[in-house]
Protein backbone atom coordinates (compact mmCIF):
# COMPACT_ATOMS: atom_id res chain seq x y z
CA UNK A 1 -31.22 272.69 161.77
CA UNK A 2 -32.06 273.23 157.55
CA UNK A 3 -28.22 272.52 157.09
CA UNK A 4 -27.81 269.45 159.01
CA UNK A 5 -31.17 268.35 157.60
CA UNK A 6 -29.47 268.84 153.79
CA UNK A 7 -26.37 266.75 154.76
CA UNK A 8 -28.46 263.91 156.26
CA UNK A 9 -30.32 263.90 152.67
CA UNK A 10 -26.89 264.04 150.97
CA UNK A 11 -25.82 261.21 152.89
CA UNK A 12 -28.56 259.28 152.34
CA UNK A 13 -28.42 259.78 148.97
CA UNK A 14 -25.31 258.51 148.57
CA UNK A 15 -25.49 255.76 150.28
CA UNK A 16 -28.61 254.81 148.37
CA UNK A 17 -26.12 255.61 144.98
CA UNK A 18 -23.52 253.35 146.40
CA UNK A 19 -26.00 250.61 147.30
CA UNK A 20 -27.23 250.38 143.96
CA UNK A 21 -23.67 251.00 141.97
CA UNK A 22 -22.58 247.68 144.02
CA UNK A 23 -25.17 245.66 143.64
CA UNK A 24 -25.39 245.89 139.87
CA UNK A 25 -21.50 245.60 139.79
CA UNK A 26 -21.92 242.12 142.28
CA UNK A 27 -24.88 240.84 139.99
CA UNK A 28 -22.72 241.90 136.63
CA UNK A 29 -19.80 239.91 138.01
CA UNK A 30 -22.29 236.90 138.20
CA UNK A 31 -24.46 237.25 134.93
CA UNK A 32 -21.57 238.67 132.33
CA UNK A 33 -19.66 235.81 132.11
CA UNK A 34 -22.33 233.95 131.56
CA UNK A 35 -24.01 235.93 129.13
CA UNK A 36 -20.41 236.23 127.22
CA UNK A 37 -20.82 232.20 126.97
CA UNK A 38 -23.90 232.23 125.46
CA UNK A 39 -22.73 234.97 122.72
CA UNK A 40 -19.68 233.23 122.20
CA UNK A 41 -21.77 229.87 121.74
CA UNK A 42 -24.19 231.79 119.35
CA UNK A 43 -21.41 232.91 117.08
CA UNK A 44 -19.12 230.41 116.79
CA UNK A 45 -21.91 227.38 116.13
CA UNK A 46 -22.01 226.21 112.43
CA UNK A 47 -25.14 227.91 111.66
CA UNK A 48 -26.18 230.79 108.92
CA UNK A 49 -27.24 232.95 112.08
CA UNK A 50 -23.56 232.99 113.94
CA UNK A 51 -20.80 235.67 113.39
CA UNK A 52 -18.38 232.83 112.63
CA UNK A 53 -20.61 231.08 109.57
CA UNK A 54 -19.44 233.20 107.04
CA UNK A 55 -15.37 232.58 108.49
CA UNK A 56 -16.46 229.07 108.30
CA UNK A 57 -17.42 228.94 104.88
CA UNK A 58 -15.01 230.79 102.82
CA UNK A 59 -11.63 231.26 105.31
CA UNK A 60 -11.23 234.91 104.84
CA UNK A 61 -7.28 234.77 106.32
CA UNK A 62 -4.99 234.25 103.45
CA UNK A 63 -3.57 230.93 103.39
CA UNK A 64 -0.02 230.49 101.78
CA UNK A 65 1.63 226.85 101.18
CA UNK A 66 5.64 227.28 100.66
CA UNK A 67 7.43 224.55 99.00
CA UNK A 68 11.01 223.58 99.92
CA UNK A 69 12.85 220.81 97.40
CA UNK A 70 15.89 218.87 98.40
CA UNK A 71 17.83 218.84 95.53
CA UNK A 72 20.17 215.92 95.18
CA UNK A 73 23.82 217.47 94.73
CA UNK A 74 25.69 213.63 93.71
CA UNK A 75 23.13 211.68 91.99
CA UNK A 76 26.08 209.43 90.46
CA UNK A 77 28.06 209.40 93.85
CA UNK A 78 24.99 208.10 95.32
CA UNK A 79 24.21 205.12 92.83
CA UNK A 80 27.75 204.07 93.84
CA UNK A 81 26.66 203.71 97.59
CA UNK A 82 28.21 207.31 98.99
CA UNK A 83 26.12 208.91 101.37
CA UNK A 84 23.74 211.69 99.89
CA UNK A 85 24.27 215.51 99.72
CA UNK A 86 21.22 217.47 99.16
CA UNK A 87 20.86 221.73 98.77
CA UNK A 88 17.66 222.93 99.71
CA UNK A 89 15.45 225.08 97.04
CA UNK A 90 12.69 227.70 97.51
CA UNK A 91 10.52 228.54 98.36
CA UNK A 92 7.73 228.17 96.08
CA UNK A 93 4.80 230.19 97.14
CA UNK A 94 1.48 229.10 96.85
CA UNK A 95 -1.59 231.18 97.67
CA UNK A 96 -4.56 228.88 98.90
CA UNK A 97 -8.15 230.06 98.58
CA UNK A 98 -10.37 227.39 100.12
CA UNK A 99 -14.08 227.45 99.47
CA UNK A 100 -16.61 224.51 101.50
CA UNK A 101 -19.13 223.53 98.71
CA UNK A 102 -22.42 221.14 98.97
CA UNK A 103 -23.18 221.88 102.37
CA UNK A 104 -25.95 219.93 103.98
CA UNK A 105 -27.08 220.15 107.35
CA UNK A 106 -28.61 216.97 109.21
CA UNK A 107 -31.17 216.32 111.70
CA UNK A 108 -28.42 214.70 114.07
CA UNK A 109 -26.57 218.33 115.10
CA UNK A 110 -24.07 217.54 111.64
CA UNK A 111 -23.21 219.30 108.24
CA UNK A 112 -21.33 217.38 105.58
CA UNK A 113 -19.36 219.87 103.20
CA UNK A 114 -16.60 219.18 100.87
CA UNK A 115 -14.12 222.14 100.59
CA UNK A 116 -12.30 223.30 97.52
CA UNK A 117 -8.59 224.33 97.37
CA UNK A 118 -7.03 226.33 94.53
CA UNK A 119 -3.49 226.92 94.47
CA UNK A 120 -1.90 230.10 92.83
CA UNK A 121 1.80 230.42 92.14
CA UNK A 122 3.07 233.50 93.80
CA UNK A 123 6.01 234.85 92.15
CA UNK A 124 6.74 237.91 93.77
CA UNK A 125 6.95 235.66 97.27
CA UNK A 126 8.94 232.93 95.34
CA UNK A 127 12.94 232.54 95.28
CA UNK A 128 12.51 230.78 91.70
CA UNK A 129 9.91 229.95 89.34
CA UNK A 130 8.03 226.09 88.13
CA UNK A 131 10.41 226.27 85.56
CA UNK A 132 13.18 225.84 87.47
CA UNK A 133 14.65 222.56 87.82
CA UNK A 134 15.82 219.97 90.68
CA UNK A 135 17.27 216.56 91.13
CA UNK A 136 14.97 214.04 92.92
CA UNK A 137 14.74 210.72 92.89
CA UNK A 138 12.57 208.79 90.89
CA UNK A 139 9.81 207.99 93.01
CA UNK A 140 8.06 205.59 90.45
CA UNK A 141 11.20 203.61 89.85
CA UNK A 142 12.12 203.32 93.50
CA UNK A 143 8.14 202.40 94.47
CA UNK A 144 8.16 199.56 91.76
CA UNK A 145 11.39 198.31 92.92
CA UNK A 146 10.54 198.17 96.68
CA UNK A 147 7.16 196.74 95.28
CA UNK A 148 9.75 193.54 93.77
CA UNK A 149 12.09 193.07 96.40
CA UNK A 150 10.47 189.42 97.01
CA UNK A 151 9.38 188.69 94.03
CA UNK A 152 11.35 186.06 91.66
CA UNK A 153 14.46 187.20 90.35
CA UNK A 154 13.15 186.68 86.97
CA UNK A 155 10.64 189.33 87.29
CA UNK A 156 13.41 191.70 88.45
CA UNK A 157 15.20 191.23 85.29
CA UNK A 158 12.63 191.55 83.55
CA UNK A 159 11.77 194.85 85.20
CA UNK A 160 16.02 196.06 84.90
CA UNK A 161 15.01 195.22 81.08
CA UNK A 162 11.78 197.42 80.75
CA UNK A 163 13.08 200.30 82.35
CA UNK A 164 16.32 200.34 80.55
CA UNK A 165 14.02 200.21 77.54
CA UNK A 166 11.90 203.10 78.82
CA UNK A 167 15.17 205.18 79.72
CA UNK A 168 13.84 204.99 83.17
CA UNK A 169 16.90 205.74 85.89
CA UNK A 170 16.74 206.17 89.81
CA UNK A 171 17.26 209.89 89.70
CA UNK A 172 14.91 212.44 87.78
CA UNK A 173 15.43 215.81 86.62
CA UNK A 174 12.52 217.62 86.38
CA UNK A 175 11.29 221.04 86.52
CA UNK A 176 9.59 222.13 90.17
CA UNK A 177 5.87 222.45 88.26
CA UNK A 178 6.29 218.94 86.74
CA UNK A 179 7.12 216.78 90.28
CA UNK A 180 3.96 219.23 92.15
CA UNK A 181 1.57 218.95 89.65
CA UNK A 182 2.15 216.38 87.08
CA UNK A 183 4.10 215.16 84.32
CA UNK A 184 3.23 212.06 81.45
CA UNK A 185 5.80 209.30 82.04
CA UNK A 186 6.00 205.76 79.64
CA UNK A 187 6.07 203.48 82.79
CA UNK A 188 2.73 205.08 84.23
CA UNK A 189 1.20 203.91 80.96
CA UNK A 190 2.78 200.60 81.47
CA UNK A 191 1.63 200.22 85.07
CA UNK A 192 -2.14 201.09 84.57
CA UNK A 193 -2.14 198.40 81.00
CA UNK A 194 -0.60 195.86 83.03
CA UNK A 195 -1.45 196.39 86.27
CA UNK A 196 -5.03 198.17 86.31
CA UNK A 197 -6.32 199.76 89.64
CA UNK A 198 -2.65 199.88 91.02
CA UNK A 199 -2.09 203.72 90.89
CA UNK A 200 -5.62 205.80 93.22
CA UNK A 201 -4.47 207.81 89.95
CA UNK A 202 -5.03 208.30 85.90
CA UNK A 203 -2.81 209.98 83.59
CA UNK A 204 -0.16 212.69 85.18
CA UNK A 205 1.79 211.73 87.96
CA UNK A 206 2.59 214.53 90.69
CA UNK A 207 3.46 214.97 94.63
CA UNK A 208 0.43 217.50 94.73
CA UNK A 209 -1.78 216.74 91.64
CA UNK A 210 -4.41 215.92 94.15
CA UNK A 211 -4.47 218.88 95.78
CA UNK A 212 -4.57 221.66 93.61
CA UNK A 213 -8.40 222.31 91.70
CA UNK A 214 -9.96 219.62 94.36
CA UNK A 215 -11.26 218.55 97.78
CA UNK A 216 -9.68 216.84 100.52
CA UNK A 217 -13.27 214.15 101.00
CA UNK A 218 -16.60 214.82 102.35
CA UNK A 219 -16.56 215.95 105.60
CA UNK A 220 -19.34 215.65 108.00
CA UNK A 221 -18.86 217.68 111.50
CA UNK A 222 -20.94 218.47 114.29
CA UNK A 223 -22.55 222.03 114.68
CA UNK A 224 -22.27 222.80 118.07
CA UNK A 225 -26.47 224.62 117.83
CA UNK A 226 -27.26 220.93 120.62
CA UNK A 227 -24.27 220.17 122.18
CA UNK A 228 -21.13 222.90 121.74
CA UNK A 229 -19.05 220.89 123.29
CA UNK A 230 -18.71 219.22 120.21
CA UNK A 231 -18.48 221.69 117.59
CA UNK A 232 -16.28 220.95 114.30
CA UNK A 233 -15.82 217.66 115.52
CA UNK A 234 -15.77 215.14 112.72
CA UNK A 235 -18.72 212.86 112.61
CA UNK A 236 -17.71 210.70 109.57
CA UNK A 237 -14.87 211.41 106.33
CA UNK A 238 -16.02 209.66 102.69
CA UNK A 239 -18.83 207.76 104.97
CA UNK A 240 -16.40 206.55 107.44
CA UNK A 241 -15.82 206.81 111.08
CA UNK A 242 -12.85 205.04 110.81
CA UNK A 243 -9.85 204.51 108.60
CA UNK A 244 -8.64 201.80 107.36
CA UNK A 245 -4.88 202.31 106.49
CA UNK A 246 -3.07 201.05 109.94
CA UNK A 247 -2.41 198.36 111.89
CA UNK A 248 -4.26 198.94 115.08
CA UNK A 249 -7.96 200.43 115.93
CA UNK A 250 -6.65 203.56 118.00
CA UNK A 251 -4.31 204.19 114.51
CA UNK A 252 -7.08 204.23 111.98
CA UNK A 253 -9.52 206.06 114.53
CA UNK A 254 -10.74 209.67 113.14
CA UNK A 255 -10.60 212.00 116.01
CA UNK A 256 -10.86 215.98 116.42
CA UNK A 257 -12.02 218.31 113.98
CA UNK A 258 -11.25 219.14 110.43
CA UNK A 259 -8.47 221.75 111.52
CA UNK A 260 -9.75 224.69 110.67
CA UNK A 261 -11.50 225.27 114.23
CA UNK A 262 -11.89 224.13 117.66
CA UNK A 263 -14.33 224.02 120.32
CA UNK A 264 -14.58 226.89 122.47
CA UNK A 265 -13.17 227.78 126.00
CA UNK A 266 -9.76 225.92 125.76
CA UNK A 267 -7.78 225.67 128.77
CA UNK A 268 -3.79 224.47 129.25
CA UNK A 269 -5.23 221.28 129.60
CA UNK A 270 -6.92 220.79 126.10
CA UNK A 271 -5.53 219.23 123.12
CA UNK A 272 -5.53 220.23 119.60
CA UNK A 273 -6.64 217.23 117.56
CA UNK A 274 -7.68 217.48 113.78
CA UNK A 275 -7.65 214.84 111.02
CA UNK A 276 -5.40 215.22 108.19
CA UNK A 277 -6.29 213.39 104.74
CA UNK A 278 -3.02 214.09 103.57
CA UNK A 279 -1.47 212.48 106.73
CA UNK A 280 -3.76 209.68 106.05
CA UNK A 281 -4.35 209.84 109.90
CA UNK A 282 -5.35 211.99 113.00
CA UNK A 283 -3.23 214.22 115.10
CA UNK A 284 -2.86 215.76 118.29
CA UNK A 285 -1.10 218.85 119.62
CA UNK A 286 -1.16 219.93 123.00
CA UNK A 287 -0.58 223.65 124.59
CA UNK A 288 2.67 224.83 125.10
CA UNK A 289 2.73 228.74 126.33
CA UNK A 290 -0.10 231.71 126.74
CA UNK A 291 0.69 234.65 124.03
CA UNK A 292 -0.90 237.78 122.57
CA UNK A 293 -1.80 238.03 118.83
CA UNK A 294 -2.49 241.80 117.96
CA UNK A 295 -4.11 242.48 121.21
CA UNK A 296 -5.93 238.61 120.97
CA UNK A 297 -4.85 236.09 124.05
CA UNK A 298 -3.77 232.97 122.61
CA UNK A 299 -2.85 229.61 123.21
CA UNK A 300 0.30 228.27 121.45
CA UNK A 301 0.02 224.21 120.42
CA UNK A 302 2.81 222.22 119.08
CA UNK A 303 3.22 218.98 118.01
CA UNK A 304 4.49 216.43 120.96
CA UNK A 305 7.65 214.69 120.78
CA UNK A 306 5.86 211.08 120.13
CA UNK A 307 4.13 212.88 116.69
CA UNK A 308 5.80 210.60 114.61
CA UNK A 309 8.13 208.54 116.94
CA UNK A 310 7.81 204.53 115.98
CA UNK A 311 6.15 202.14 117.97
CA UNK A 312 9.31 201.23 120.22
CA UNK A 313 9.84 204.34 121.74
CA UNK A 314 5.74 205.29 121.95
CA UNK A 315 3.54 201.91 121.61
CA UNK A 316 0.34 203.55 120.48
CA UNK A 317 1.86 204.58 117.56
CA UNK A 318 2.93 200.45 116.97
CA UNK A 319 0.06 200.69 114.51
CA UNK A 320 1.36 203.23 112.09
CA UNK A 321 4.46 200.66 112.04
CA UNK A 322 6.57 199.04 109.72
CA UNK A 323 8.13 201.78 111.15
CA UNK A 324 11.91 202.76 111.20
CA UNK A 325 14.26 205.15 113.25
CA UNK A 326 12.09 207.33 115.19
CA UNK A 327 10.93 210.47 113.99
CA UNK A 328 9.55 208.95 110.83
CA UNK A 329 6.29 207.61 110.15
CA UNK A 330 5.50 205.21 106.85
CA UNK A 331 2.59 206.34 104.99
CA UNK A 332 3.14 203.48 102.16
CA UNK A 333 -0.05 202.37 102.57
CA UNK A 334 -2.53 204.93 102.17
CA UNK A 335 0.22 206.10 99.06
CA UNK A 336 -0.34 203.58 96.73
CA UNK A 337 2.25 201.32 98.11
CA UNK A 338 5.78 204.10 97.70
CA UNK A 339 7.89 204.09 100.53
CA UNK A 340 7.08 207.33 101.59
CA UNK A 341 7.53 208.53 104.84
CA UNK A 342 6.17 211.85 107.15
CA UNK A 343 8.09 214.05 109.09
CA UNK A 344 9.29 217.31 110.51
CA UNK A 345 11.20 219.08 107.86
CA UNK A 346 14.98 218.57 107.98
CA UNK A 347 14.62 215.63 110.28
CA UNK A 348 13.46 217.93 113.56
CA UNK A 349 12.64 216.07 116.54
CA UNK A 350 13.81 212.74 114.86
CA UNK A 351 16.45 210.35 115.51
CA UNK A 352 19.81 211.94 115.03
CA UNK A 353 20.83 209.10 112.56
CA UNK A 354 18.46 209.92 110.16
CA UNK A 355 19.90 213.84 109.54
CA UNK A 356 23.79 212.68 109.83
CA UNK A 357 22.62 210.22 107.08
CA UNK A 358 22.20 212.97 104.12
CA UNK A 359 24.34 216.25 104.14
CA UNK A 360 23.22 219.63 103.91
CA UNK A 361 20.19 219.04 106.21
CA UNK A 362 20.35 221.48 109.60
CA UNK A 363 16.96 220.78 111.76
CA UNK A 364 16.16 223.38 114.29
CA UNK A 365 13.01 224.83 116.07
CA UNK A 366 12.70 228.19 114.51
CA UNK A 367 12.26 227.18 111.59
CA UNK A 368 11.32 223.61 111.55
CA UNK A 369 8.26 223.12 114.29
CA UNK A 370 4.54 223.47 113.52
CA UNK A 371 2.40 225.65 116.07
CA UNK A 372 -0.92 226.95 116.10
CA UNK A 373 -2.08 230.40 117.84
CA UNK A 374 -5.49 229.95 119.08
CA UNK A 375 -7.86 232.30 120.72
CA UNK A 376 -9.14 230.21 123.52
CA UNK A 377 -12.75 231.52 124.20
CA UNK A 378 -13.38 230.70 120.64
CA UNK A 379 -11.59 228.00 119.23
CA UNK A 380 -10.49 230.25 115.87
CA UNK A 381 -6.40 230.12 115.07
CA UNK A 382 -5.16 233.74 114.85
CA UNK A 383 -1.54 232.41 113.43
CA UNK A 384 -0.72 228.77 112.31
CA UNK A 385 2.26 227.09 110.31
CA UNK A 386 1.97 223.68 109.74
CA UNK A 387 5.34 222.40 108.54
CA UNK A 388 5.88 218.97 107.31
CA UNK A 389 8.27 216.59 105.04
CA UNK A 390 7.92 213.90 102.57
CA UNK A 391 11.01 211.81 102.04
CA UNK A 392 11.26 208.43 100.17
CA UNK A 393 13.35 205.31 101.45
CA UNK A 394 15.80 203.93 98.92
CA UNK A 395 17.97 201.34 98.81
CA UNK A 396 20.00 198.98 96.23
CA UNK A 397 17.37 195.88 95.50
CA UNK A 398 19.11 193.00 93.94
CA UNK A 399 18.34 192.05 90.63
CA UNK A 400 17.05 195.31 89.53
CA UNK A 401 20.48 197.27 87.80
CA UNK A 402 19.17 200.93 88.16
CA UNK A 403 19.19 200.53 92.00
CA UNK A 404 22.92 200.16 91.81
CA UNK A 405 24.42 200.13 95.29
CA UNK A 406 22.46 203.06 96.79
CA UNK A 407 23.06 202.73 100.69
CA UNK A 408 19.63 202.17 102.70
CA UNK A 409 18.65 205.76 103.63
CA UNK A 410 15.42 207.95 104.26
CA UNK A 411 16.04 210.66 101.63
CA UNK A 412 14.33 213.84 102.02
CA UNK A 413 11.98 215.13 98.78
CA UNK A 414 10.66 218.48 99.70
CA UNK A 415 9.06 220.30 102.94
CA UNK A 416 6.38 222.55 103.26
CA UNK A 417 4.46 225.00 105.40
CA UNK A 418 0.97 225.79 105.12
CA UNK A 419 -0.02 229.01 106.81
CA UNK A 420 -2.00 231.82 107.90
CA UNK A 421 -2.25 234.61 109.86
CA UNK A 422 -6.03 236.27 110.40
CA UNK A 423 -5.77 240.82 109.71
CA UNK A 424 -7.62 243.26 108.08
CA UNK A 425 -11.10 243.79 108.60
CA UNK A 426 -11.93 240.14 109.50
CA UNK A 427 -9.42 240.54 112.63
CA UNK A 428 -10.89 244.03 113.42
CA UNK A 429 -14.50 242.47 113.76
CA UNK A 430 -12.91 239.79 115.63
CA UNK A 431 -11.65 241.88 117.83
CA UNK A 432 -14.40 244.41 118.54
CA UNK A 433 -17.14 241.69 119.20
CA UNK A 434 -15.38 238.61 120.62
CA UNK A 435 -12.47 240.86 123.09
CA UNK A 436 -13.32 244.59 123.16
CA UNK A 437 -16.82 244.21 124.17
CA UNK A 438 -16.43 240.96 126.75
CA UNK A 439 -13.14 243.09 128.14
CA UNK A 440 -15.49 246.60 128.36
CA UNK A 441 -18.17 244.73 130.59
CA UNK A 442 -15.39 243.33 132.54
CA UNK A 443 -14.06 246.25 133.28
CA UNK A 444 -17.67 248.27 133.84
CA UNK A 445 -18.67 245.76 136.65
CA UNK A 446 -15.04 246.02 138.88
CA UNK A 447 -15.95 250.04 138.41
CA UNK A 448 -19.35 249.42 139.20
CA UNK A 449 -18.64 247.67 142.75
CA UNK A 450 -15.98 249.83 143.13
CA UNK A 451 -17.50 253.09 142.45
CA UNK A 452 -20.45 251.68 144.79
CA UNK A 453 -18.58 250.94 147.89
CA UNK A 454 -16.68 254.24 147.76
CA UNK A 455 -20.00 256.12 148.14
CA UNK A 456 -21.40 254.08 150.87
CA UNK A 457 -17.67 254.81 152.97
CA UNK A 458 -18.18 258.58 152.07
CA UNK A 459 -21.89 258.18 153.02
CA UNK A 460 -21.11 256.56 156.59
CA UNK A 461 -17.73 258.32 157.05
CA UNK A 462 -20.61 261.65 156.77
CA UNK A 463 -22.89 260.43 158.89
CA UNK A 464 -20.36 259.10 161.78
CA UNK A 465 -18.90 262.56 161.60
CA UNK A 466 -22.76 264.32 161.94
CA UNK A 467 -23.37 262.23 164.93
CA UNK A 468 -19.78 262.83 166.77
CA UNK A 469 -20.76 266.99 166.47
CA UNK A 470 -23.88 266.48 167.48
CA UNK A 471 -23.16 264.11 170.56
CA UNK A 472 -20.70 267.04 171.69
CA UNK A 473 -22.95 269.94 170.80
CA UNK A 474 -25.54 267.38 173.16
CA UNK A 475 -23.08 267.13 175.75
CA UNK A 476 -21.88 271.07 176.05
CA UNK A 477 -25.96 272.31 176.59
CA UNK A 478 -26.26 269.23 178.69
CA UNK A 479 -28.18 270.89 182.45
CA UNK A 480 -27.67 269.43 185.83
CA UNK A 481 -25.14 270.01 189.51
CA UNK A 482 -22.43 268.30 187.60
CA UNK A 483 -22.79 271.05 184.55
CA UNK A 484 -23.33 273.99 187.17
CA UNK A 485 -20.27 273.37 188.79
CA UNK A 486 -18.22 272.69 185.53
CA UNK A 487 -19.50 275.94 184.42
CA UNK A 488 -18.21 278.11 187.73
CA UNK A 489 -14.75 276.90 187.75
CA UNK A 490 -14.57 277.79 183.96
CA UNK A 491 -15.66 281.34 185.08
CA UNK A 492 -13.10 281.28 187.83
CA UNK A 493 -10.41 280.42 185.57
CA UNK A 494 -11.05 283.31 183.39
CA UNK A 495 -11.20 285.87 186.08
CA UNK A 496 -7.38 284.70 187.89
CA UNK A 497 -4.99 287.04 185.81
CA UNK A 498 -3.33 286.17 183.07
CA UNK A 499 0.98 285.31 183.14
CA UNK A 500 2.72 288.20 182.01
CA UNK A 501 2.62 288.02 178.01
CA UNK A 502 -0.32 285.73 177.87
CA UNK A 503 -3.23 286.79 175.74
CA UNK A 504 -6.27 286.90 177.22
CA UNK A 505 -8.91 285.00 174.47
CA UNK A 506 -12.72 285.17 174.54
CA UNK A 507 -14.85 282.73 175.49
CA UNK A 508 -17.63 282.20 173.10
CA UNK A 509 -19.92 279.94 174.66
């Protein structure tokens, strides 16, 4: 009686183990994710209490920006209206520290920051140095000219005159550190005596003199602490909730975030959109594959086909328009009147015209297409290039000689990618508090339930089993005629002799 006492206490015990191992499990696998929400929501916010602030503030990942010149093989060949041939250069390796300075946080869920970029030459990373020099066109002649295509033929000659004077032709040679950053030119002088307020500039003129020592506006974002929904997501830029650069409303409209981060909990669904001062204009990528990052899930974004195609093949984009072949979009407007135009380096995912137009250009995926890696929970890239060209259109303008007979055509500048891949300890910490510990708890509650409903099987498996021996043990001592006759023929049985070779067995009753 003690030992089938013990097992019923056993069994009871365990099934009061079980019991409890599955119900925390069950009321884990309703509470964790919702508790991993609220810690993801109380580090990423833009606030001095989050993990994320100090990310936010000074971008610990090291950001590179690689420089790729088109250098113009038949300058002369091309003046006589034969198609171009360019050889691409580089790259030139930048390193980017970014810093967000005069942050201010409003009563409205917003903080307005301006952040700081410094570029530093990386020569060890390079394939050349700034000294080294290319043949571009001259992007001041060729804006001024395109600037007098209607005007009276008298003012043309008069500008063939002053730049003949000025020893001003439509191809440059100039060192790589002099067309990024700066160098003095006669006609700038010229422009700003005559024509004051023309050039958003003073002094040195460069592709990149604005960006190098500066900030890209003042910002002013949401913070995510009221509503996360929209976190990073640009409130105003320089005052303004809208540009004013483009043709249509839905063009000059500042959407997304500032692209450094996105609001958390991304699904296939969601679309990367981020304003880009540099781009003059807001843009949108949208999700393309699931991927792993150093043991991070990520989303991978690209850039749509209809990024930069003209208004006739995608009409929203009629606003960014005068626009040409597809693939292209003009950004004259918001740079100070050049005909400059945006792309994907080496004419990717444009019109096929515009690549067979200039030799030496090979577009392709691999190396040509922006993406962006993003952890989804969070919002926070893991891996990003950004790739983009800036190409000038030229053409022969009548009247003015140094055109000459140059064939219209989009011709490509340089190309660059800005990126940036989070490791070291910032990844580690990343890693431990935003994946290990979310993936631990997931996997503690399936073990809980688990762990839980194996005990209560063992614990009623042990009692079924207790009650089955004990029903038979009931039924063997069980007294009455039926029993008394049961028991005689069993004593008959053993008394009849055995077959020969049989052994006879006890009966233990």
């Amino acid at each position: 009686m003690g030992g089938r006492s013990r097992g019923r206490r056993a069994a009871a015990a365990l099934g009061v183990a079980g019991l409890l191992c599955a119900a925390l499990g069950v009321v884990m696998i309703i509470l964790v994710p919702s508790l991993i929400r609220q810690q993801v929501a109380k580090n990423v916010r833009i606030d001095p209490s989050s993990l994320s602030f100090s990310m936010w503030r000074e971008i610990p990942v090291p950001f590179y920006m690689s420089v790729y010149f088109f250098d113009v093989l038949n300058p002369d060949e091309v003046l006589q209206g034969r198609m171009p041939e360019v050889r691409e250069r580089g790259p030139y390796v930048y390193r980017q520290f970014r810093v967000k300075t005069n942050i201010s946080f409003h009563n409205n869920d917003t903080v307005s920051f301006r952040e700081r970029c410094v570029l530093q030459f990386q020569p060890e990373k390079s394939q050349g140095s700034e000294g080294d020099y290319v043949m571009l066109p001259n992007i001041l002649v060729m804006a001024a000219s395109a600037m007098m295509e209607h005007r009276p033929m008298s003012l043309k000659l008069l500008m063939t005159l002053m730049f003949t004077t000025m020893g001003q032709r439509a191809f440059m040679n100039r060192t790589v550190g002099e067309v990024l950053w700066g160098y003095d030119d006669p006609l700038l002088d010229l422009m700003d005596k005559y024509f004051p307020g023309a050039l958003p500039f003073k002094g040195k003129f460069g592709l990149f003199s604005q960006l190098n020592n500066s900030d890209s506006g003042l910002f002013t974002v949401f913070t995510g602490v009221k509503n996360l929904s929209r976190i990073h997501m640009v409130d105003k830029w320089n005052g303004m909730s809208q540009v004013k650069y483009w043709q249509s409303d839905q063009c000059n409209m500042i959407n997304g975030t500032s692209g450094q981060m996105w609001p958390p909990f991304m699904t296939p669904e969601t679309s990367l959109e981020f304003y880009s001062p540099d781009a003059c204009r807001s843009m949108k990528l949208v999700y393309q594959k699931q991927g792993v990052f150093q043991g991070i899930p990520t989303y991978r974004f690209v850039a749509p086909n209809t990024l930069f195609a003209n208004g006739s093949v995608y009409p929203p984009n009629e606003g960014f328009c005068p626009c040409l072949e597809s693939g292209v979009q003009n950004v004259s407007t918001c740079r100070f009147g050049a005909p400059l135009f945006l792309s994907h380096p080496h004419f990717y995912n444009a019109d096929p015209v515009l690549a067979e137009r200039v030799l030496g250009l090979h577009p392709n995926a691999e190396e040509h297409a922006l993406f962006l890696d993003i952890h989804p929970v969070t919002g926070i890239p893991m891996n990003c290039s950004v790739k983009l060209q800036l190409s000038l259109y030229m053409k022969a303008i009548r009247g003015i000689g140094q055109t000459g007979q140059i064939q219209p055509v989009v011709l490509p500048l340089l190309w660059f990618a800005q990126s940036g891949v989070m490791g070291g300890e910032p990844l580690s910490k990343f890693y431990k508090q935003l994946v290990l510990v979310p993936n631990i708890l997931c996997y503690v509650q399936y073990a809980l339930l688990t762990l839980g409903c194996a005990l209560l099987l063992v614990a009623v498996v042990h009692l079924v089993c207790r009650q089955e021996k004990c029903y038979l043990f009931w039924r063997g001592n069980k007294k009455g005629p039926g029993a008394k006759e049961a028991m005689q023929a069993h004593s008959e049985s053993l008394m009849t002799s055995a077959p020969k070779g049989a052994v006879l067995q006890e009966a233990r009753l």
